[in-house]
C-alpha atoms as a PDB file:
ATOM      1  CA  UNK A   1     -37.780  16.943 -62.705  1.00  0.00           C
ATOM      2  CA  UNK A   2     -41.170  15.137 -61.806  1.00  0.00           C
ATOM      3  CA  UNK A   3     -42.665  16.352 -59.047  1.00  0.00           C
ATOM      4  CA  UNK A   4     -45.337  13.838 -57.864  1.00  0.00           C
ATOM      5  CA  UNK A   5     -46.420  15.530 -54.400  1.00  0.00           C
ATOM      6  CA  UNK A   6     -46.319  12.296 -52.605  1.00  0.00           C
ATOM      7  CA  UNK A   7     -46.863  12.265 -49.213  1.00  0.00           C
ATOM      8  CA  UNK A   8     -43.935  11.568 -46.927  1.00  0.00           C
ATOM      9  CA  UNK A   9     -45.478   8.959 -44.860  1.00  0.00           C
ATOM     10  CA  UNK A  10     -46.143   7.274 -48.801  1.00  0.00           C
ATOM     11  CA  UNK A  11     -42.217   7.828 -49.950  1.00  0.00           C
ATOM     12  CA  UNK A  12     -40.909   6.512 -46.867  1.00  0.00           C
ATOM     13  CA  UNK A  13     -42.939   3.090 -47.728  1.00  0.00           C
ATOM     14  CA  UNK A  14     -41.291   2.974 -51.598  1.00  0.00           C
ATOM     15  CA  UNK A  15     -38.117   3.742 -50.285  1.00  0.00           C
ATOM     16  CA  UNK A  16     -37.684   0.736 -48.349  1.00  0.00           C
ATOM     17  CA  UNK A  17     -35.924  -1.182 -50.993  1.00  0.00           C
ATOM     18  CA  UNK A  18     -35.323  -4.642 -49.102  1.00  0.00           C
ATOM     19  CA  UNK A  19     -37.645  -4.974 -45.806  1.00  0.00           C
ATOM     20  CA  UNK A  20     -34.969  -7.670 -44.745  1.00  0.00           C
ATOM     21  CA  UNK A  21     -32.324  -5.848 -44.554  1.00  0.00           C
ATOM     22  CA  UNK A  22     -33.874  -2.838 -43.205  1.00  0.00           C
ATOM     23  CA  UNK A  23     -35.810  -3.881 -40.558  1.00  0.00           C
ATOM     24  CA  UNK A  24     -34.175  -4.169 -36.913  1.00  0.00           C
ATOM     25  CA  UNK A  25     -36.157  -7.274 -36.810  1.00  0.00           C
ATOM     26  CA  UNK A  26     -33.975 -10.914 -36.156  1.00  0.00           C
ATOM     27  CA  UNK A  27     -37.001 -13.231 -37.912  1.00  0.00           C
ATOM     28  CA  UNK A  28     -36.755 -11.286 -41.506  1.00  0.00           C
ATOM     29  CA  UNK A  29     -32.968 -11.186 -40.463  1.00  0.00           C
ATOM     30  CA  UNK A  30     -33.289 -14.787 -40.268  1.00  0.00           C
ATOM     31  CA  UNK A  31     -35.638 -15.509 -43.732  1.00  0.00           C
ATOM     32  CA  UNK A  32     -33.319 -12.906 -45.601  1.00  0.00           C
ATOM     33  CA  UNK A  33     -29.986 -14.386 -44.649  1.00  0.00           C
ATOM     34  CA  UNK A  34     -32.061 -18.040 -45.544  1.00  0.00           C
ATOM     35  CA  UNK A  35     -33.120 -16.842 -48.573  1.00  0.00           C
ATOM     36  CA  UNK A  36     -29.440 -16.127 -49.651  1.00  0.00           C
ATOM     37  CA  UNK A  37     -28.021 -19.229 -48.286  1.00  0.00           C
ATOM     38  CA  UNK A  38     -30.783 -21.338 -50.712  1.00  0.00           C
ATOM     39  CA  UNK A  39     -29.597 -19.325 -53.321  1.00  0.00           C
ATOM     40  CA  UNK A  40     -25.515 -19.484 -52.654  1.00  0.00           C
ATOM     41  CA  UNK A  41     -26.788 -23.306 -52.481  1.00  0.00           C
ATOM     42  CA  UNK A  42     -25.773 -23.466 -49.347  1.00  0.00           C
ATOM     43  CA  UNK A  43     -29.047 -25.879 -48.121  1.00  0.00           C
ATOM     44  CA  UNK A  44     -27.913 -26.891 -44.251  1.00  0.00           C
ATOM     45  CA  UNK A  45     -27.349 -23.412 -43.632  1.00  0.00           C
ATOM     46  CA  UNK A  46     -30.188 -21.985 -44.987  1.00  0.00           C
ATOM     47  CA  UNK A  47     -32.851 -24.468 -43.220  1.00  0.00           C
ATOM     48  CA  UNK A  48     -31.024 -23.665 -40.185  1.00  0.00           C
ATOM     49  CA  UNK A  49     -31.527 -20.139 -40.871  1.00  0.00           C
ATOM     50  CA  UNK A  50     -35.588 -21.509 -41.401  1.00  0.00           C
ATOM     51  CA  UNK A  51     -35.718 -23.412 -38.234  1.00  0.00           C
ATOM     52  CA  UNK A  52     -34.684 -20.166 -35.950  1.00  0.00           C
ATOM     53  CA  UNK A  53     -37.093 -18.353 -37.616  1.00  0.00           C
ATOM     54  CA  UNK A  54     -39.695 -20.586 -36.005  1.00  0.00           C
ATOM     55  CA  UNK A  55     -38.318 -19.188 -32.569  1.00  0.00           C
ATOM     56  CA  UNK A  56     -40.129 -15.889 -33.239  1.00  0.00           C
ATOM     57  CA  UNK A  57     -44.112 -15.061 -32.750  1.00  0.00           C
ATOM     58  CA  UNK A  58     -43.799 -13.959 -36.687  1.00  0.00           C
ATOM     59  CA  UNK A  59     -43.404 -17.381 -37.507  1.00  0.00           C
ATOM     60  CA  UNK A  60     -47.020 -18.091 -36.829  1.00  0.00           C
ATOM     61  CA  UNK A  61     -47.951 -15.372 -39.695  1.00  0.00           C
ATOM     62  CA  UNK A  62     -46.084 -16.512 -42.112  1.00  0.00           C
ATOM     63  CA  UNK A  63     -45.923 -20.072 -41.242  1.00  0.00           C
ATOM     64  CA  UNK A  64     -46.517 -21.482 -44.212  1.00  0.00           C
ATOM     65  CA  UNK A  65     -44.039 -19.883 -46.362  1.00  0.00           C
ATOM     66  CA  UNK A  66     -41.107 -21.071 -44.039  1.00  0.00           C
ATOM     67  CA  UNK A  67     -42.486 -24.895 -44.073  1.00  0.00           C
ATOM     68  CA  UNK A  68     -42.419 -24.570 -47.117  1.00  0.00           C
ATOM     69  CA  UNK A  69     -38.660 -23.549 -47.977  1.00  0.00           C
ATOM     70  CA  UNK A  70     -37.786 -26.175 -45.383  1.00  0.00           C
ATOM     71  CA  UNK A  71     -39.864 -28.745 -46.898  1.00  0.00           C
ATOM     72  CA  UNK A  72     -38.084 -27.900 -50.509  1.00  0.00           C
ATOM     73  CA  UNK A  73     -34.252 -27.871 -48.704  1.00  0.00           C
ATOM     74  CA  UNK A  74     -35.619 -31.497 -47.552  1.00  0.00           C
ATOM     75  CA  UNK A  75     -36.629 -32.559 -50.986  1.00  0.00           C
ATOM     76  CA  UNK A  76     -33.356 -30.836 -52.785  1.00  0.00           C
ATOM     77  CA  UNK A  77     -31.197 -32.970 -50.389  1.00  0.00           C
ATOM     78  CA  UNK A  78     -32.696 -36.199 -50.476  1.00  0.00           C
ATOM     79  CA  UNK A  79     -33.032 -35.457 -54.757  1.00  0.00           C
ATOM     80  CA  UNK A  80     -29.173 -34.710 -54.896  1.00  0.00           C
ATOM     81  CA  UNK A  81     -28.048 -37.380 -52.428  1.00  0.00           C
ATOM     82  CA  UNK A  82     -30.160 -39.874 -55.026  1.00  0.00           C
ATOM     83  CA  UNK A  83     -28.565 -38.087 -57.992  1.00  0.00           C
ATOM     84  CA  UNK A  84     -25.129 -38.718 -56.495  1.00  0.00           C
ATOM     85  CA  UNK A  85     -25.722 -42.519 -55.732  1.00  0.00           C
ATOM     86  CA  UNK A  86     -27.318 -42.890 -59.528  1.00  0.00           C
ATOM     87  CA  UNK A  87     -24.326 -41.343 -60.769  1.00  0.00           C
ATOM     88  CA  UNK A  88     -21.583 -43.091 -58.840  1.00  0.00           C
ATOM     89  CA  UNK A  89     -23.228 -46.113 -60.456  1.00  0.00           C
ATOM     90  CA  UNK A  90     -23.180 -44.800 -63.810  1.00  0.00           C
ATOM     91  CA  UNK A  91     -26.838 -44.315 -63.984  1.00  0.00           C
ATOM     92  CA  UNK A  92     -26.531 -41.121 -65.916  1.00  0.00           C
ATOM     93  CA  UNK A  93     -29.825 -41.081 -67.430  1.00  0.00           C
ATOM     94  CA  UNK A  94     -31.677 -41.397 -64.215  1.00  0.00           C
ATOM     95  CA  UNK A  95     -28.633 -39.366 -62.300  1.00  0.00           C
ATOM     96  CA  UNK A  96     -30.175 -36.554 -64.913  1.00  0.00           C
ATOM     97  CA  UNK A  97     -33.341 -36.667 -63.868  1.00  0.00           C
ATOM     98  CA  UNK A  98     -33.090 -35.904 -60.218  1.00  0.00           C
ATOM     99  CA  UNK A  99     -30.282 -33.643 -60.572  1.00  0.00           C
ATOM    100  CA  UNK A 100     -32.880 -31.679 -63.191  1.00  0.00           C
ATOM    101  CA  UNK A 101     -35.848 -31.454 -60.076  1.00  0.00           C
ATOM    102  CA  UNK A 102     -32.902 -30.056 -58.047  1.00  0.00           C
ATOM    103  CA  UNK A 103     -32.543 -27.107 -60.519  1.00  0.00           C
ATOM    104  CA  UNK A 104     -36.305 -26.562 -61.178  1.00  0.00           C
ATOM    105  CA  UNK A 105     -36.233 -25.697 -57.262  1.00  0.00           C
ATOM    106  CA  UNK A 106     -32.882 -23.871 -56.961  1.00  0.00           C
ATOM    107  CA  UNK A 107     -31.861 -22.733 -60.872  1.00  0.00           C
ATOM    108  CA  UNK A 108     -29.230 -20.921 -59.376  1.00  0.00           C
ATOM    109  CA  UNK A 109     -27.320 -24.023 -57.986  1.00  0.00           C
ATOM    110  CA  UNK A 110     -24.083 -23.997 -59.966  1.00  0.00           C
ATOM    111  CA  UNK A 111     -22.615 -27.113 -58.454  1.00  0.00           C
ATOM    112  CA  UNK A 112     -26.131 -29.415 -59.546  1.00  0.00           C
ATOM    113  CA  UNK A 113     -25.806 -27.370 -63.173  1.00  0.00           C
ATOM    114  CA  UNK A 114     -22.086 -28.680 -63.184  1.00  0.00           C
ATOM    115  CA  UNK A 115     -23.511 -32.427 -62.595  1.00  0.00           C
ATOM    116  CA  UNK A 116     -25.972 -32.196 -64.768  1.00  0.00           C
ATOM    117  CA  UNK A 117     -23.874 -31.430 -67.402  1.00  0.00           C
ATOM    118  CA  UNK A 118     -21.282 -34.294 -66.186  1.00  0.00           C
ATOM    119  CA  UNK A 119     -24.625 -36.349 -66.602  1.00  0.00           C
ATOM    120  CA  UNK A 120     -25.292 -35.742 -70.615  1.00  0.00           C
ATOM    121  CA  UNK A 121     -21.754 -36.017 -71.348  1.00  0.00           C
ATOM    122  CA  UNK A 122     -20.914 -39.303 -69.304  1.00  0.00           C
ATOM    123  CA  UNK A 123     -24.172 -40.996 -70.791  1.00  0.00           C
ATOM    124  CA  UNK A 124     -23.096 -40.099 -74.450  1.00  0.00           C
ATOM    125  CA  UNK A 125     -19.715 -41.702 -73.800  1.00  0.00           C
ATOM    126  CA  UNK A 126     -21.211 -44.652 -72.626  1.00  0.00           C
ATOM    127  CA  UNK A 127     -23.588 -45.027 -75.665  1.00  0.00           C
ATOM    128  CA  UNK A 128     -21.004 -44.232 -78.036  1.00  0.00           C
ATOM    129  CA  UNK A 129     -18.768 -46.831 -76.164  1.00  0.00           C
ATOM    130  CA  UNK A 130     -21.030 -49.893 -76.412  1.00  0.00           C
ATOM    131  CA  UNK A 131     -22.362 -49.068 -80.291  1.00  0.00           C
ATOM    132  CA  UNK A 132     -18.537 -48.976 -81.280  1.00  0.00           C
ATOM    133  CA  UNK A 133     -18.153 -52.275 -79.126  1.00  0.00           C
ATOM    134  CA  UNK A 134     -20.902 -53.618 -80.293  1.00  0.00           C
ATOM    135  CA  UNK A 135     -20.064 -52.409 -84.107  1.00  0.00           C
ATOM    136  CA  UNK A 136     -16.127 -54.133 -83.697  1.00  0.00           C
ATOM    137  CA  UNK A 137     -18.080 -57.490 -82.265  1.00  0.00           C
ATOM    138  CA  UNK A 138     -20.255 -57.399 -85.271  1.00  0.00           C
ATOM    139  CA  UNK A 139     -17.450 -57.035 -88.276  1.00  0.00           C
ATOM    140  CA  UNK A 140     -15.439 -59.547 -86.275  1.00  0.00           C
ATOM    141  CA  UNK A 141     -18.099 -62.143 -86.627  1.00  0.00           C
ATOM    142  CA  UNK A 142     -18.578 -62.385 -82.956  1.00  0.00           C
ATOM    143  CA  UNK A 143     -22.574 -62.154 -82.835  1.00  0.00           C
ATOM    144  CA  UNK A 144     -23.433 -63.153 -80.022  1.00  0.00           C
ATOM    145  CA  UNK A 145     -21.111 -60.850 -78.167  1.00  0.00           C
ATOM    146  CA  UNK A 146     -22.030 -58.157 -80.157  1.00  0.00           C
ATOM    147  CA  UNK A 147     -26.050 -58.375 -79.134  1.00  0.00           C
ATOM    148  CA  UNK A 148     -25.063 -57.916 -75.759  1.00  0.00           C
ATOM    149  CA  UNK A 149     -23.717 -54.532 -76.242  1.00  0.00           C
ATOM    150  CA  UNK A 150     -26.568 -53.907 -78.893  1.00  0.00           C
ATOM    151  CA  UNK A 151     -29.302 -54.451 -76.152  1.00  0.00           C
ATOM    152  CA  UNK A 152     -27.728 -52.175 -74.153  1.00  0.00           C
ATOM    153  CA  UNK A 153     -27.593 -49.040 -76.512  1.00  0.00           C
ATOM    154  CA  UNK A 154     -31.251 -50.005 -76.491  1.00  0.00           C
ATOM    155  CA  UNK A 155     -32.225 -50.693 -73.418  1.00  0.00           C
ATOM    156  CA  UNK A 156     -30.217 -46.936 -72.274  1.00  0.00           C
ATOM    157  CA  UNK A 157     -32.067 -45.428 -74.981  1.00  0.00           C
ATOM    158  CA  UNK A 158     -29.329 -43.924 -76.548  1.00  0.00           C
ATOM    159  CA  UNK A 159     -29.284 -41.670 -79.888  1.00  0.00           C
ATOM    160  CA  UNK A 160     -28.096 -44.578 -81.402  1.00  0.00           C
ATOM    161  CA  UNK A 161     -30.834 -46.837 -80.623  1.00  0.00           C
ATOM    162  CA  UNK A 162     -32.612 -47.213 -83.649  1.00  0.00           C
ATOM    163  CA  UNK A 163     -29.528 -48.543 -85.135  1.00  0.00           C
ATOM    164  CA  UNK A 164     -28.829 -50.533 -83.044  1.00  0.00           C
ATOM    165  CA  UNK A 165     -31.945 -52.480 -82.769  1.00  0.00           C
ATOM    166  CA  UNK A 166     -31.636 -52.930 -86.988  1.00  0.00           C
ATOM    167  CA  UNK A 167     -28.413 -54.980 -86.277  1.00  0.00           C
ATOM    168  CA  UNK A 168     -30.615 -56.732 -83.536  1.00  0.00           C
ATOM    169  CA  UNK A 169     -32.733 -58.153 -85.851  1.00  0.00           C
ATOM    170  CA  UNK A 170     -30.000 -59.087 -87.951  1.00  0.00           C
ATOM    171  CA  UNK A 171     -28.634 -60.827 -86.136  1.00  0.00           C
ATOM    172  CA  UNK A 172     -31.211 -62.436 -85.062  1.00  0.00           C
ATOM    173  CA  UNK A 173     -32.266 -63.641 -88.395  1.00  0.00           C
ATOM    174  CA  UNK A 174     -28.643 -64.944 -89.222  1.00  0.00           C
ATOM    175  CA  UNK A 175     -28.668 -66.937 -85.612  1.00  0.00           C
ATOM    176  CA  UNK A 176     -32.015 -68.361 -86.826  1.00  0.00           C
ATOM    177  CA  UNK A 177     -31.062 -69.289 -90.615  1.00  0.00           C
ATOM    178  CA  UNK A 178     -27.822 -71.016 -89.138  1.00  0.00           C
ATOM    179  CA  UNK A 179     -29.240 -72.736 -86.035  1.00  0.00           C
ATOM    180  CA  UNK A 180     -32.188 -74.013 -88.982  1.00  0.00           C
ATOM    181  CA  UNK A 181     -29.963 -74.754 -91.669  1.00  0.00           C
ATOM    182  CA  UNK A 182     -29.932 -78.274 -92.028  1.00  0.00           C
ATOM    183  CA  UNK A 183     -26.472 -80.581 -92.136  1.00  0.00           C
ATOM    184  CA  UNK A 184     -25.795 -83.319 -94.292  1.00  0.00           C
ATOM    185  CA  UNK A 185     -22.837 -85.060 -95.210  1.00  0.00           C
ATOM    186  CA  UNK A 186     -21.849 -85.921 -98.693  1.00  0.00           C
ATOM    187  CA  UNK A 187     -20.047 -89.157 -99.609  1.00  0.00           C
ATOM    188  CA  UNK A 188     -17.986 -89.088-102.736  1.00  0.00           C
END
């Protein structure tokens, strides 16, 4: 239908669709098959795939490029082995946070997006778990107990927070107006 006149030596260039695959070449065999590993999430494997690449003289062109994909395999392991000790000890908040600079490298890691997710909905749980504790302390007139588990709705900064740091001062002020309130005894 369109007839551009390109030259042949000019279509052969465009119709190279992926230069990886094409080429006859084992480095850009090695950086493709890398590149698909990091995506598949499959880190070890892909910074393998890196590290032969350094074995041929291409390397030294585009040097750079494959330090850098190591360098960011190195970082997105020692992020999600920190992730998985945070979140083994229920540090979900912080858990979150490394997990997230694992997906701003690699969006397309399913497994991290499957953590993160265990993240939100573990610290939620854990929120709602200590306000209701803290709430049932409360009505059963067990203050003291019950600022424990206030303080720590506040201190994990959870939704219910501001709440909780009301019946913080609350309690506070009835502690103070009984631990003030003066005793006598009356003789009939």
């Amino acid at each position: 239908i369109f007839d551009f006149n390109f030259p042949k030596s000019t279509l052969k260039e465009f119709q190279v669709t992926n230069k990886y695959i094409k080429a006859k070449n084992p480095y850009y065999k090695s950086v493709y098959s890398g590149d698909e590993l990091f995506s598949n999430a499959m880190y070890d494997e892909a910074k393998h795939q890196y590290l032969i690449c350094k074995e041929f003289p291409e390397y030294e062109t585009y040097k750079q490029s494959v330090d850098r994909k190591i360098e960011a395999i190195d970082s997105i392991l020692r992020w999600r082995d920190l992730a998985e000790e945070l979140f083994a000890s229920s540090k979900y908040l912080d858990a979150y946070k490394y997990y997230n600079g694992v997906l701003k490298m690699n969006p397309d890691d399913l497994n991290v997006q499957g953590k993160l997710q265990d993240c939100v909905t573990r610290y939620q749980n854990d929120c709602q778990i200590n306000f209701s504790m803290a709430e049932d302390l409360y009505y059963n007139k067990e203050r003291k107990k019950a600022l424990e588990y206030y303080n720590k709705v506040i201190e994990m900064d959870c939704q219910q927070a501001s709440a909780a740091n009301e019946k913080v001062i609350l309690i506070k002020n009835e502690l103070s107006a009984l631990s003030n309130h003066d005793r006598f005894l009356v003789y009939e």
